[in-house]
N, C-alpha and C. Protein backbone atom coordinates (compact mmCIF):
# COMPACT_ATOMS: atom_id res chain seq x y z
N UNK A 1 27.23 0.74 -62.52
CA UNK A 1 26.72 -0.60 -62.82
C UNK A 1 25.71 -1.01 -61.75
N UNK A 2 24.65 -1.32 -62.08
CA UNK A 2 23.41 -1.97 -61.22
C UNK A 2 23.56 -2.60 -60.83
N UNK A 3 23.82 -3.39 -59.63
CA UNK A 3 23.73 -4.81 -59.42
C UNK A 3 22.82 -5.61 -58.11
N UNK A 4 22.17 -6.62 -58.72
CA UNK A 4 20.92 -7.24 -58.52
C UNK A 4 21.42 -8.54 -57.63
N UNK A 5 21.19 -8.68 -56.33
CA UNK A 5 21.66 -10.34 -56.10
C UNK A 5 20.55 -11.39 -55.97
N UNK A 6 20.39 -11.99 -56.02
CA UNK A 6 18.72 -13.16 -56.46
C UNK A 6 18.84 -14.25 -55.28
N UNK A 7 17.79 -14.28 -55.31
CA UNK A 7 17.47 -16.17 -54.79
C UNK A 7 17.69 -15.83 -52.90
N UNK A 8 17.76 -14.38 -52.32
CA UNK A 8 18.46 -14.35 -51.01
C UNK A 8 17.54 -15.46 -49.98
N UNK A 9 17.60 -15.55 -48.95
CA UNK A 9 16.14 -16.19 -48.28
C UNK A 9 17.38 -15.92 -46.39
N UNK A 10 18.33 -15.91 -46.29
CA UNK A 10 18.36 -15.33 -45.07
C UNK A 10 19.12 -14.04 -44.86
N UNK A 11 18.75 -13.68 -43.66
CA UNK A 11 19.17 -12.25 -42.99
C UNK A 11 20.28 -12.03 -42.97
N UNK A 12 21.50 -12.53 -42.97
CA UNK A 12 22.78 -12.02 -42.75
C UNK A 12 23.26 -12.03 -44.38
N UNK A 13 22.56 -12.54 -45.24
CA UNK A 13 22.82 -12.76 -46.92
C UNK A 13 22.29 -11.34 -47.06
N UNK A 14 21.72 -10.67 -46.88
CA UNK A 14 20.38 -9.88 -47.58
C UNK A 14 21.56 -8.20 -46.88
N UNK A 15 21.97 -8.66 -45.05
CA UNK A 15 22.48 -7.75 -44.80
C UNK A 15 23.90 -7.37 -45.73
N UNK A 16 24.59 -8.38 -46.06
CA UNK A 16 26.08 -8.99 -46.62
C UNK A 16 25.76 -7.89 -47.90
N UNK A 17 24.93 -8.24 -48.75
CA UNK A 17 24.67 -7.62 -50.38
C UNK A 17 24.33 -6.07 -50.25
N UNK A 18 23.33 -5.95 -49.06
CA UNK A 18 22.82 -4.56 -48.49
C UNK A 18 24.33 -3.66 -48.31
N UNK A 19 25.04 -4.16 -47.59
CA UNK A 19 26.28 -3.34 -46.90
C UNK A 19 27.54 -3.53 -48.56
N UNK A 20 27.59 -4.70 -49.27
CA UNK A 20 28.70 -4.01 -49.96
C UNK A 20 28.19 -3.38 -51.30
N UNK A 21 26.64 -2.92 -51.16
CA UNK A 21 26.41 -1.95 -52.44
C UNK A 21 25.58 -2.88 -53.24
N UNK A 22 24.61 -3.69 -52.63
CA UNK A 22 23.90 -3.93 -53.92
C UNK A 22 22.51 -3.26 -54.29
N UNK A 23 22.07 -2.83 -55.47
CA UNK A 23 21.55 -2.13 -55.60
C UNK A 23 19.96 -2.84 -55.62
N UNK A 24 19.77 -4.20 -55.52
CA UNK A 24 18.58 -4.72 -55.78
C UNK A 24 19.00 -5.92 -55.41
N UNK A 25 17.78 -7.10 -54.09
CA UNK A 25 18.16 -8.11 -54.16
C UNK A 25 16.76 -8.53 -54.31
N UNK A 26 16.96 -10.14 -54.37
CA UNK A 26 15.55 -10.57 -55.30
C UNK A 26 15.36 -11.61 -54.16
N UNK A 27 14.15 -11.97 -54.12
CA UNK A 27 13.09 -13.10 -53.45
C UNK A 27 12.54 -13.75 -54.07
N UNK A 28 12.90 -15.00 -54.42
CA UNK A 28 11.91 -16.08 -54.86
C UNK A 28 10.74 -16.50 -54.57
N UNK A 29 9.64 -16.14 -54.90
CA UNK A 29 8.56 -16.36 -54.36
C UNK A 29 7.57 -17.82 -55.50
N UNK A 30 8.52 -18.51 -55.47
CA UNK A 30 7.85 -19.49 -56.98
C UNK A 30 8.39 -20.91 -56.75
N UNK A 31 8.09 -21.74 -56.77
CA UNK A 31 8.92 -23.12 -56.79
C UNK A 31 10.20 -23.48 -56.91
N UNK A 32 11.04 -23.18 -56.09
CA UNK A 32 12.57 -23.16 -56.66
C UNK A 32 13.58 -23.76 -55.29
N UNK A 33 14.58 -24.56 -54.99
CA UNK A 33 14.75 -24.74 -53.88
C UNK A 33 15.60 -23.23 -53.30
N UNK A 34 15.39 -22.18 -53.67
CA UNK A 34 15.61 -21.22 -53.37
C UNK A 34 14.78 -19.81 -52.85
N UNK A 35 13.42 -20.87 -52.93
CA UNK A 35 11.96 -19.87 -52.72
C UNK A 35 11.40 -20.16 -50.85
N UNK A 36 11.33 -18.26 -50.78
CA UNK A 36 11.12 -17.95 -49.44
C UNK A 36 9.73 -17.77 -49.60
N UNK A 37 8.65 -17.75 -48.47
CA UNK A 37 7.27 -17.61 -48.26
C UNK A 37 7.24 -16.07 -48.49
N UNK A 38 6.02 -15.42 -48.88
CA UNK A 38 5.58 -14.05 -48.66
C UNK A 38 5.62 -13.44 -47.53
N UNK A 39 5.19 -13.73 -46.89
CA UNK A 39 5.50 -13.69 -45.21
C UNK A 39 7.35 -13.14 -45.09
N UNK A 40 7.84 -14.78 -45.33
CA UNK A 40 9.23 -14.23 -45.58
C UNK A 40 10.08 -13.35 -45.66
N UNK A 41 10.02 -13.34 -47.41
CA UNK A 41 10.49 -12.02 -48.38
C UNK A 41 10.08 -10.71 -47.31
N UNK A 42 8.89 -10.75 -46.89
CA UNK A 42 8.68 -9.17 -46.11
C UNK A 42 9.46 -8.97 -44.84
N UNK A 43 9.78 -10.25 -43.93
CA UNK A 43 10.44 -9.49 -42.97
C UNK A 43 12.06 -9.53 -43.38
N UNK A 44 12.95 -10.39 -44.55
CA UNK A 44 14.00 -9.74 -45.36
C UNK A 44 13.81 -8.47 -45.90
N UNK A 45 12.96 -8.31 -46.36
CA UNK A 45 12.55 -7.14 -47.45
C UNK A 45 13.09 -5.73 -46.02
N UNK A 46 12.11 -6.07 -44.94
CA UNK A 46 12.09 -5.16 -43.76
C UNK A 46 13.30 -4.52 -43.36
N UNK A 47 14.49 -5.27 -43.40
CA UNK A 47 15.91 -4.85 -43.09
C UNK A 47 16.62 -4.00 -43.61
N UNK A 48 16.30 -3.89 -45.04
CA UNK A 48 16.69 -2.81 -45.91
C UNK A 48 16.94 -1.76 -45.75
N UNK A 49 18.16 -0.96 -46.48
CA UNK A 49 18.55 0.14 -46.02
C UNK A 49 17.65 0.93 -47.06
N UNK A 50 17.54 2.15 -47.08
CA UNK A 50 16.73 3.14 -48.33
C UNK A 50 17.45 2.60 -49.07
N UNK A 51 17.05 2.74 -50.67
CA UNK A 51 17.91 2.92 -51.86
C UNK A 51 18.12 1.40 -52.47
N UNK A 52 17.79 0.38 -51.29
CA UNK A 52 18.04 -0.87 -52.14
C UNK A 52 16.83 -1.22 -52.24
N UNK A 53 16.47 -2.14 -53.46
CA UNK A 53 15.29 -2.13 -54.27
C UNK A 53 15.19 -3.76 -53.77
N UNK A 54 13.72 -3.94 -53.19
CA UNK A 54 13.75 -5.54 -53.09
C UNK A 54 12.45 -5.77 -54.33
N UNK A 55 12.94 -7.25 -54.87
CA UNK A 55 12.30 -7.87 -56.02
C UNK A 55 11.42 -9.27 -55.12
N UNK A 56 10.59 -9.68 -55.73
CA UNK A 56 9.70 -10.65 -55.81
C UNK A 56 9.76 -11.09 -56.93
N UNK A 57 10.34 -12.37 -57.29
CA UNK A 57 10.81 -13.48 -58.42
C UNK A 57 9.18 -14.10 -58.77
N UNK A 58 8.92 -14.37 -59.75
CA UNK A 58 7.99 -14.99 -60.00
C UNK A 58 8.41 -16.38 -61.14
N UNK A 59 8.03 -17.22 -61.45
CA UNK A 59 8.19 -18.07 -62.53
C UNK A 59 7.36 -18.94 -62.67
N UNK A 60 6.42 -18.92 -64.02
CA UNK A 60 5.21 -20.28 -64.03
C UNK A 60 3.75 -19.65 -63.38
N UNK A 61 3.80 -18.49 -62.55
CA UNK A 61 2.83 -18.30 -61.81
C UNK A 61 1.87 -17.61 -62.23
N UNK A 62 0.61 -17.69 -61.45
CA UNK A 62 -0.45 -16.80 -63.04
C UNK A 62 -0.36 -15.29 -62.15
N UNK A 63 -0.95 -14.35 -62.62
CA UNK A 63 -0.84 -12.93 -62.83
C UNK A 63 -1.75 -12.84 -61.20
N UNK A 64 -2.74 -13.72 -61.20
CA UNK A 64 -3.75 -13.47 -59.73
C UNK A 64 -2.52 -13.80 -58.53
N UNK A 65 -1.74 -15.03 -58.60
CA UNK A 65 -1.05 -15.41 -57.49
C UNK A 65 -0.07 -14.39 -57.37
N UNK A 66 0.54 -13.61 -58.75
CA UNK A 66 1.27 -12.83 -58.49
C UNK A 66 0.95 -11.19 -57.28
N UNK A 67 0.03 -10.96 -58.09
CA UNK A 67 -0.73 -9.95 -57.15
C UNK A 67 -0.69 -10.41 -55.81
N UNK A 68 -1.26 -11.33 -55.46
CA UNK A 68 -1.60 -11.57 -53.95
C UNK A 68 -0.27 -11.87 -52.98
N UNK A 69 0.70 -12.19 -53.57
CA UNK A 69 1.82 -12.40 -53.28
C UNK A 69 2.93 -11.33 -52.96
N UNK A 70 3.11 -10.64 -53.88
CA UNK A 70 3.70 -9.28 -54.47
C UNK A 70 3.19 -8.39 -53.04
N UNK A 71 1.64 -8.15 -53.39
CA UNK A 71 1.74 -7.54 -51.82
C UNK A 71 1.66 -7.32 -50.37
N UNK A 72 1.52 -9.24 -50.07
CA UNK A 72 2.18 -9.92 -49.08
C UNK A 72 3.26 -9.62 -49.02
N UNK A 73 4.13 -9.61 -49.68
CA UNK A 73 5.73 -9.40 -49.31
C UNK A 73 5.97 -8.15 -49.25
N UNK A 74 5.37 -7.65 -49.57
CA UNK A 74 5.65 -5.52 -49.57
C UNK A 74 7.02 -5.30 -50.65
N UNK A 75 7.02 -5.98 -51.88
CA UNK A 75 8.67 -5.51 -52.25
C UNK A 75 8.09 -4.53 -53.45
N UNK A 76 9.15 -4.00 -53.83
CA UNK A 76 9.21 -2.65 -54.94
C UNK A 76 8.82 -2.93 -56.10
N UNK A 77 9.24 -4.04 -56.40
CA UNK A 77 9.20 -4.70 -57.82
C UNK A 77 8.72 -6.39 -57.92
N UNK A 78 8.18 -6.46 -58.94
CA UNK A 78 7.83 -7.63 -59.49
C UNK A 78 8.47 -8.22 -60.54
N UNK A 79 9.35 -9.18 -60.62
CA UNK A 79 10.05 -9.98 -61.54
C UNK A 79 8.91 -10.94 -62.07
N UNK A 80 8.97 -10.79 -63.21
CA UNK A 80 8.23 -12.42 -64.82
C UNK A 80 9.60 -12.93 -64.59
N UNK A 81 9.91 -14.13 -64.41
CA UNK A 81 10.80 -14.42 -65.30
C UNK A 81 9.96 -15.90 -65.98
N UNK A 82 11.80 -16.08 -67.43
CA UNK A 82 10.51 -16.54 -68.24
C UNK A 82 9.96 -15.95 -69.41
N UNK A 83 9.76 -17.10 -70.74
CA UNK A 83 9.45 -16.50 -72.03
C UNK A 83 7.93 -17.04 -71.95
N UNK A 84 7.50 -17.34 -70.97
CA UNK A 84 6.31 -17.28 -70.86
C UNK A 84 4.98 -16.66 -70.69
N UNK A 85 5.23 -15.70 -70.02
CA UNK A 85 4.79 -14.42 -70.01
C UNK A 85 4.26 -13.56 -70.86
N UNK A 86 2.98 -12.95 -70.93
CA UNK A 86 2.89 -11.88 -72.11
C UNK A 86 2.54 -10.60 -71.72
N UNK A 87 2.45 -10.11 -72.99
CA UNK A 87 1.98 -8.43 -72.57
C UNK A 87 1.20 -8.09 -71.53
N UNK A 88 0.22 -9.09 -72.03
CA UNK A 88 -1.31 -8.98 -71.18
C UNK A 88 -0.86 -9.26 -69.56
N UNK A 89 0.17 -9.69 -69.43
CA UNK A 89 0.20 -10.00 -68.21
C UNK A 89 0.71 -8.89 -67.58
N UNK A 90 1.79 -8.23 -68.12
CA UNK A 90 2.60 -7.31 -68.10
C UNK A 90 1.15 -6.32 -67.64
N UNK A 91 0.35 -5.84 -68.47
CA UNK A 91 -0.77 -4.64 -68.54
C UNK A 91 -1.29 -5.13 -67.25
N UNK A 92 -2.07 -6.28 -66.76
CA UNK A 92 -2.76 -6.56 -65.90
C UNK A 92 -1.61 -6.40 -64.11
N UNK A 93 -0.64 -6.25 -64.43
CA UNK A 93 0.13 -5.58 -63.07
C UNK A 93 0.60 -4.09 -63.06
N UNK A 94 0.12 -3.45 -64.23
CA UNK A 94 0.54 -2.02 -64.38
C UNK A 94 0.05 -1.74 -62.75
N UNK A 95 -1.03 -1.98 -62.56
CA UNK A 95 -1.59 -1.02 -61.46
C UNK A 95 -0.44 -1.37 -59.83
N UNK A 96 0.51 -2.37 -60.12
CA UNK A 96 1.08 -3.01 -58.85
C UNK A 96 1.76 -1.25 -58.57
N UNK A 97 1.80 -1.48 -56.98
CA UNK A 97 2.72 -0.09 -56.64
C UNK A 97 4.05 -0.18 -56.20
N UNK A 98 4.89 -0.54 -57.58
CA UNK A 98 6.25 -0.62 -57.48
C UNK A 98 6.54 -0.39 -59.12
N UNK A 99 7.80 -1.17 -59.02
CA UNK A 99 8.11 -1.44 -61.14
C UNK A 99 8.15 -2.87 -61.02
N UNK A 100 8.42 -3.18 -62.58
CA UNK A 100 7.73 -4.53 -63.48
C UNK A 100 9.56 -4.85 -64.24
N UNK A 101 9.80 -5.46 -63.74
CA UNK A 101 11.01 -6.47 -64.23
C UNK A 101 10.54 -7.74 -65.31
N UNK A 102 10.66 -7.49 -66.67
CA UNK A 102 10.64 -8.74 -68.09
C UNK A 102 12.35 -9.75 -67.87
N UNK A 103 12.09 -10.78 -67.39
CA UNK A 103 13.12 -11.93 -67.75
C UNK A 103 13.01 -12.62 -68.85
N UNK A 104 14.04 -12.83 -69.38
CA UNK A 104 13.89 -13.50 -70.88
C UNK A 104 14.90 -14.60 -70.76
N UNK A 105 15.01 -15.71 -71.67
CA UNK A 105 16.04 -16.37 -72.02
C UNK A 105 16.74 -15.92 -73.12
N UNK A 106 17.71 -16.42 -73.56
CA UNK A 106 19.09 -15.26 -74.27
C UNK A 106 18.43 -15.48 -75.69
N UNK A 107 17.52 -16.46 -76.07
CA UNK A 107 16.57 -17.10 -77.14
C UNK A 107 16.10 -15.84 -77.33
N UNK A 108 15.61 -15.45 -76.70
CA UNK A 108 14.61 -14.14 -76.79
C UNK A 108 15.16 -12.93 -76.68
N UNK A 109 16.41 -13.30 -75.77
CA UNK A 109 17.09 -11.35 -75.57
C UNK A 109 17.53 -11.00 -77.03
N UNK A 110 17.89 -11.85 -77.72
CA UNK A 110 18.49 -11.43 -78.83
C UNK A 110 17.72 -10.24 -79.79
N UNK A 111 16.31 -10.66 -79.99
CA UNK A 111 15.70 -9.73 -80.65
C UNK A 111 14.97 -9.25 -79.78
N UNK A 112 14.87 -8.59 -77.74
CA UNK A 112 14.12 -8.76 -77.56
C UNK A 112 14.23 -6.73 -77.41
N UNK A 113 13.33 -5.78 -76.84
CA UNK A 113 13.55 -4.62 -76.66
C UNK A 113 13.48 -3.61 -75.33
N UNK A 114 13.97 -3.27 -74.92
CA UNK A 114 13.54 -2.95 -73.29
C UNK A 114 12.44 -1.97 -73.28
N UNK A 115 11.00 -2.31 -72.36
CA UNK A 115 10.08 -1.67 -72.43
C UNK A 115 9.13 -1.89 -73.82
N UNK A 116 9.39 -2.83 -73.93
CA UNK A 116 8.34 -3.40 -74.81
C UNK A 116 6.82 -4.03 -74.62
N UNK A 117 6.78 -4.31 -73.22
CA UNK A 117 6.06 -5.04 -72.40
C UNK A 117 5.73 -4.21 -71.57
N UNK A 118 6.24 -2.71 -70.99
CA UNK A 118 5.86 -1.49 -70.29
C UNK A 118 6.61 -1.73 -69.02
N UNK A 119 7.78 -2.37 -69.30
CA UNK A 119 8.96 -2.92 -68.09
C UNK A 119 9.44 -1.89 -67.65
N UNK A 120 9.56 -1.78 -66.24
CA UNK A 120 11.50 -0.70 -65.77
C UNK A 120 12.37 -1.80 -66.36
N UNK A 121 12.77 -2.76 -65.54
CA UNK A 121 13.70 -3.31 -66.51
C UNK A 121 13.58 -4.56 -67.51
N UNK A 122 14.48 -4.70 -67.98
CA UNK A 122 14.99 -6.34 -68.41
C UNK A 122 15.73 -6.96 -68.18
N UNK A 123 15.90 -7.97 -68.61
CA UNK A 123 17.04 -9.03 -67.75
C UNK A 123 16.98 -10.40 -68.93
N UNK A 124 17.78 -10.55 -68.81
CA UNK A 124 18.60 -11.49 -70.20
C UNK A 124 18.98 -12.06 -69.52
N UNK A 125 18.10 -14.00 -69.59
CA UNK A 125 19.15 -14.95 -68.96
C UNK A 125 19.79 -16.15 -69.71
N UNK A 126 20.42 -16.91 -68.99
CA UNK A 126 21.14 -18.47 -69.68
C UNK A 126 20.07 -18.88 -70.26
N UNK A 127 20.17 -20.09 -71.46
CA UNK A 127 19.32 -20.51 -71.51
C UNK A 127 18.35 -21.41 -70.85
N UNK A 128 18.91 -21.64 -69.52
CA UNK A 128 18.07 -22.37 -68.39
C UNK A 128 18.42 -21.72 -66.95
N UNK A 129 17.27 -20.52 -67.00
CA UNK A 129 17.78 -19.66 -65.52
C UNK A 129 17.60 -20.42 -64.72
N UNK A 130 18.77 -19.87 -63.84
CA UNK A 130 18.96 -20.83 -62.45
C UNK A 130 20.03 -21.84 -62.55
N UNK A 131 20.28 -22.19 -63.73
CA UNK A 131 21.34 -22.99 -63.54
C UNK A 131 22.56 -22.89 -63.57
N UNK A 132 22.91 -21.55 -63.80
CA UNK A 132 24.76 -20.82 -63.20
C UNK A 132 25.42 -21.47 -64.52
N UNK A 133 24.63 -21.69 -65.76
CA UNK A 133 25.83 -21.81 -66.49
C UNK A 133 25.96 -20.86 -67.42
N UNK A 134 27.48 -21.03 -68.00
CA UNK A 134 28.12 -19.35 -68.66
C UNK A 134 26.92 -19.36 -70.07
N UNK A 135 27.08 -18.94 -70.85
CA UNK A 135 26.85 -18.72 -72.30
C UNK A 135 27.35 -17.98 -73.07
N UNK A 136 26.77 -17.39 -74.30
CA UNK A 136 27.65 -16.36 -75.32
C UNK A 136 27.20 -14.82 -75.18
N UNK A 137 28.01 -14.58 -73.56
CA UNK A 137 27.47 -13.20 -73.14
C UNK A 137 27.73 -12.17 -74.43
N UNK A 138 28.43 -12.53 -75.47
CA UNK A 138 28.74 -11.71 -76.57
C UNK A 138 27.93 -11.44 -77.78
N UNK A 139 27.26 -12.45 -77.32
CA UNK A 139 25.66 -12.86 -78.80
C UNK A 139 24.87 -11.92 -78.71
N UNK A 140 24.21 -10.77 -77.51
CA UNK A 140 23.92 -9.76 -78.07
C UNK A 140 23.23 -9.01 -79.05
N UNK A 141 24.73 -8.55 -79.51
CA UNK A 141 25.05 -7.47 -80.16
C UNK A 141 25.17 -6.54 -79.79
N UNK A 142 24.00 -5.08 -79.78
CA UNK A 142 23.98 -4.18 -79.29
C UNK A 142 23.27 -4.47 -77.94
N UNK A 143 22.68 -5.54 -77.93
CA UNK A 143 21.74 -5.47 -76.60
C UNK A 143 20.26 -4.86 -76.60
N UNK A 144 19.51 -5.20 -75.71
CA UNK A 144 18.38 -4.60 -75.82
C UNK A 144 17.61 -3.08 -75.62
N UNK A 145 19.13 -2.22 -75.01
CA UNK A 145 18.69 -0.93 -75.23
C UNK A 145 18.31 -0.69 -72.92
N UNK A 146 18.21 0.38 -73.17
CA UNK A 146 17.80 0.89 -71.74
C UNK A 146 18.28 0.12 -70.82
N UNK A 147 17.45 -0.01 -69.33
CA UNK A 147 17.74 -0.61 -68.64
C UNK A 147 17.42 -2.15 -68.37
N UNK A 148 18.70 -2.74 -68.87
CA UNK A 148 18.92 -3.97 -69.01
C UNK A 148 19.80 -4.96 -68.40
N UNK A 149 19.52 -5.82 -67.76
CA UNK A 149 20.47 -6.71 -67.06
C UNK A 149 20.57 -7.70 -67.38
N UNK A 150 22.13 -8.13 -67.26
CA UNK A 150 22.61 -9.65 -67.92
C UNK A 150 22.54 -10.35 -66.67
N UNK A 151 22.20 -11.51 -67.10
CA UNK A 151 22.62 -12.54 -65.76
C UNK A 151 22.66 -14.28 -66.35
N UNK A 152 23.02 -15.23 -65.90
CA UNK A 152 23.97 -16.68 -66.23
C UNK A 152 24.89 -17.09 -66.14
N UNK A 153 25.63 -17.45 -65.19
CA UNK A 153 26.71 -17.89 -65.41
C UNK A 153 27.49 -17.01 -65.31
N UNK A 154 27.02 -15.88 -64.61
CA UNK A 154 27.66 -14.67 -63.81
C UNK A 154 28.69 -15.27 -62.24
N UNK A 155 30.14 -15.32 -62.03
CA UNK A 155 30.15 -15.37 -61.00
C UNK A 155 31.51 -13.96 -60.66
N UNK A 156 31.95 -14.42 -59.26
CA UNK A 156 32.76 -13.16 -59.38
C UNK A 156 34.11 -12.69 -60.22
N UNK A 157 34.30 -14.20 -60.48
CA UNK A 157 35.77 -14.06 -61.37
C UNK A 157 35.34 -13.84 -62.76
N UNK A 158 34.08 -13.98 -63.41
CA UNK A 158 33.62 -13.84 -64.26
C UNK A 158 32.79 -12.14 -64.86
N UNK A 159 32.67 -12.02 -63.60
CA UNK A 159 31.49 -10.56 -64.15
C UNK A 159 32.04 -9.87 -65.46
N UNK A 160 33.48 -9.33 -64.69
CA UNK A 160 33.77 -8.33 -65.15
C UNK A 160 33.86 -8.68 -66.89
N UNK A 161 34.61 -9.89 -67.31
CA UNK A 161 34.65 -10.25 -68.70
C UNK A 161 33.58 -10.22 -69.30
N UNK A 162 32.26 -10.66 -68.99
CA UNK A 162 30.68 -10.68 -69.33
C UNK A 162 30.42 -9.07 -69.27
N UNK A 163 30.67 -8.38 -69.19
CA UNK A 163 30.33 -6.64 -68.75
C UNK A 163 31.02 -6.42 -70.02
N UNK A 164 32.58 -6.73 -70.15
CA UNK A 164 32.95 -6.15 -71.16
C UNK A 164 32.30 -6.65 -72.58
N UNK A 165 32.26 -7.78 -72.64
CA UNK A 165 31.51 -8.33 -73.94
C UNK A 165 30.11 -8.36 -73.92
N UNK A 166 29.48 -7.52 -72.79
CA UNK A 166 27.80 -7.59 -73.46
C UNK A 166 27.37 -6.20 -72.93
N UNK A 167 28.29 -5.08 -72.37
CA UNK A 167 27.92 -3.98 -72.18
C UNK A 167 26.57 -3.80 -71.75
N UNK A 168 26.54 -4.19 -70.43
CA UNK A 168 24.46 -4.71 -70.23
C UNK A 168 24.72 -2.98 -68.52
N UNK A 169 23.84 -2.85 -68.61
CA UNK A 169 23.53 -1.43 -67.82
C UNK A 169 23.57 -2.11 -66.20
N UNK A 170 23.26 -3.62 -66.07
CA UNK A 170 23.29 -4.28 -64.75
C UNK A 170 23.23 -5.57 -64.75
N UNK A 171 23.78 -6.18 -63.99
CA UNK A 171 24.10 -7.70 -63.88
C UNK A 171 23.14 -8.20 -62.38
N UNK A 172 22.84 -9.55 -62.63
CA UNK A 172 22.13 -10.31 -62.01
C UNK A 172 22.83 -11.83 -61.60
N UNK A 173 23.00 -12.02 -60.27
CA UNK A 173 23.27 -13.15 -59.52
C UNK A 173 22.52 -14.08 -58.80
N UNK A 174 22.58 -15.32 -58.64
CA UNK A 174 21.95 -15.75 -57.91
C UNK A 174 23.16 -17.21 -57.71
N UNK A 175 23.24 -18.11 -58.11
CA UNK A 175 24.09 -19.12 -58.18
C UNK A 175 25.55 -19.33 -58.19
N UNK A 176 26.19 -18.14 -58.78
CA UNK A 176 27.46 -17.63 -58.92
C UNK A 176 27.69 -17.20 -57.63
N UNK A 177 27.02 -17.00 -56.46
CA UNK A 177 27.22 -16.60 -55.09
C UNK A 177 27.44 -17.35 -53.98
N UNK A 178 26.98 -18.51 -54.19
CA UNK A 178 26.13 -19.84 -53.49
C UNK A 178 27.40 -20.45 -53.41
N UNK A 179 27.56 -21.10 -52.26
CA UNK A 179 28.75 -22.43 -51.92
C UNK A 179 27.82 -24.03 -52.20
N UNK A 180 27.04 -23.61 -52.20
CA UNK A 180 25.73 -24.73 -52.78
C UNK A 180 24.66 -24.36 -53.22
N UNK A 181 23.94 -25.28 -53.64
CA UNK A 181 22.48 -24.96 -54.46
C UNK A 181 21.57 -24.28 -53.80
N UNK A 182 21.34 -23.00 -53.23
CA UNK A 182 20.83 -22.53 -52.37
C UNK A 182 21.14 -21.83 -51.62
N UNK A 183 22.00 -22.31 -51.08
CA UNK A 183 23.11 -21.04 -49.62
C UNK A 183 24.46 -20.52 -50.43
N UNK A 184 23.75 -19.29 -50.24
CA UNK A 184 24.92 -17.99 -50.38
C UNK A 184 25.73 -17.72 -49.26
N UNK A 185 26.94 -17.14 -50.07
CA UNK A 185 27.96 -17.09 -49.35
C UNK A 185 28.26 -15.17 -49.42
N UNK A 186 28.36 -14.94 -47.75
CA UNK A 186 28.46 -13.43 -48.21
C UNK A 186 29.93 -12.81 -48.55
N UNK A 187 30.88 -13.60 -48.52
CA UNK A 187 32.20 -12.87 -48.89
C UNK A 187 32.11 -13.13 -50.60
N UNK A 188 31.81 -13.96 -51.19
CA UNK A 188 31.33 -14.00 -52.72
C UNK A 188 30.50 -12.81 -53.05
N UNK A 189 29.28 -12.45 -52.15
CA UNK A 189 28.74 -11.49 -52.53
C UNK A 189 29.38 -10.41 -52.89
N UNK A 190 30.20 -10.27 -51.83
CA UNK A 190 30.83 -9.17 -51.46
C UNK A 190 31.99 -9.09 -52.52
N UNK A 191 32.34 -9.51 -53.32
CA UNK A 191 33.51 -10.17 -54.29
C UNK A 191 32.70 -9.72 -55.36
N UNK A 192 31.46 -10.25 -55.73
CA UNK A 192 30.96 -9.86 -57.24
C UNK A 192 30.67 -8.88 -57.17
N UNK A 193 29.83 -7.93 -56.34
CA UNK A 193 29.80 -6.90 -55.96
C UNK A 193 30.18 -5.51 -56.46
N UNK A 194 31.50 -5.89 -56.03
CA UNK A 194 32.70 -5.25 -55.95
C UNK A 194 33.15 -4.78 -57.23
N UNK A 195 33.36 -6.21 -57.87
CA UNK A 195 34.17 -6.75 -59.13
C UNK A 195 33.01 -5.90 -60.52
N UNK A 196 31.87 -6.11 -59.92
CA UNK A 196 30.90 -5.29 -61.44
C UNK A 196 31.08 -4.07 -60.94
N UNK A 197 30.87 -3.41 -60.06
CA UNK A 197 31.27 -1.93 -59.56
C UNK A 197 32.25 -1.84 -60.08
N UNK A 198 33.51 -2.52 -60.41
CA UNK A 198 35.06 -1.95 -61.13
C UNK A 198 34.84 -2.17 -62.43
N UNK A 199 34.12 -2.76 -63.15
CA UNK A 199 33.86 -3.20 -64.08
C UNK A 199 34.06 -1.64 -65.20
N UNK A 200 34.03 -1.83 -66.43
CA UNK A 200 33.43 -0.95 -67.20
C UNK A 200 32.02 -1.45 -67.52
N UNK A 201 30.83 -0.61 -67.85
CA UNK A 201 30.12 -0.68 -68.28
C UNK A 201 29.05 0.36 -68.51
């Protein structure tokens, strides 16, 4: 099971997710009270052990700010999130030198397809990402195929039930971690972590 932790912005959070196995953590780089500077994200990004994948969050932002941003921060990947987004935008970052993460709302995961847009992954969220609430991780169906990640209303006592009813290839956190709107807590990390690693999926 993949697992992605979001929204990080300090060093002992980033080390916390790094050390109990996460496989990808994300940087907000977009308007959010959870968004770190480019600058930032790179000297988090810097700490990294091999093997963990750092993301650059985007949301609302046009395709130029993304670029300039993306490689200010030096991270692997570029997150859309957001049904806002189109192909064209998708094509116009092919050339970025990392992979291309499609966020959707669950509006859209339903019919939506992985690599449709020329994504590594996808990611299926609540219908208002960011706001940690549950939904019908079961609505589905088969899911969108490949590599795909659920995330909403993900927390640690929760994963594992959401894994079983939406069989998604990787899960995504950001709020489900947090002791508040913003600050993460690393023994939670370390808890969801854990808990999707035992998971079936």
């Amino acid at each position: 099971m993949f697992v992605k932790i979001c929204g990080l912005s300090e060093p002992e959070h980033v080390a916390a997710a790094a050390e109990a196995g996460a496989d990808a953590v994300g940087f907000l780089l977009s308007p959010s009270p959870r968004r770190v500077t480019p600058e930032r994200a790179r000297d988090l990004a810097s700490a990294l052990p091999s093997g963990v994948l750092a993301v650059g969050v985007f949301a609302g932002v046009p395709v130029e700010a993304i670029q300039r941003d993306a490689a200010v921060a030096g991270v692997g990947a570029v997150q859309l999130h957001g049904g806002d987004y189109r192909r064209e935008d998708f094509e116009a970052l092919a050339d970025y030198p990392g992979e291309l993460i499609r966020a959707v709302p669950d509006s859209v995961g339903a019919s939506a397809r992985f690599g449709e847009f020329g994504e590594d992954y996808l990611l299926v969220d609540s219908p208002r990402p960011g706001s940690g609430e549950a939904w019908d991780w079961g609505g589905l169906g088969a899911g969108p195929g490949g590599r795909w990640m659920l995330a909403g209303g993900l927390r640690p006592d929760t994963v594992a039930e959401a894994i079983a009813q939406a069989r998604p290839w990787g899960v995504d956190v950001s709020s489900g971690v947090e002791v508040r709107r913003g600050i993460k807590d690393a023994e939670l990390i370390a808890r969801f972590i854990a808990n999707a690693k035992a998971a079936l999926g």
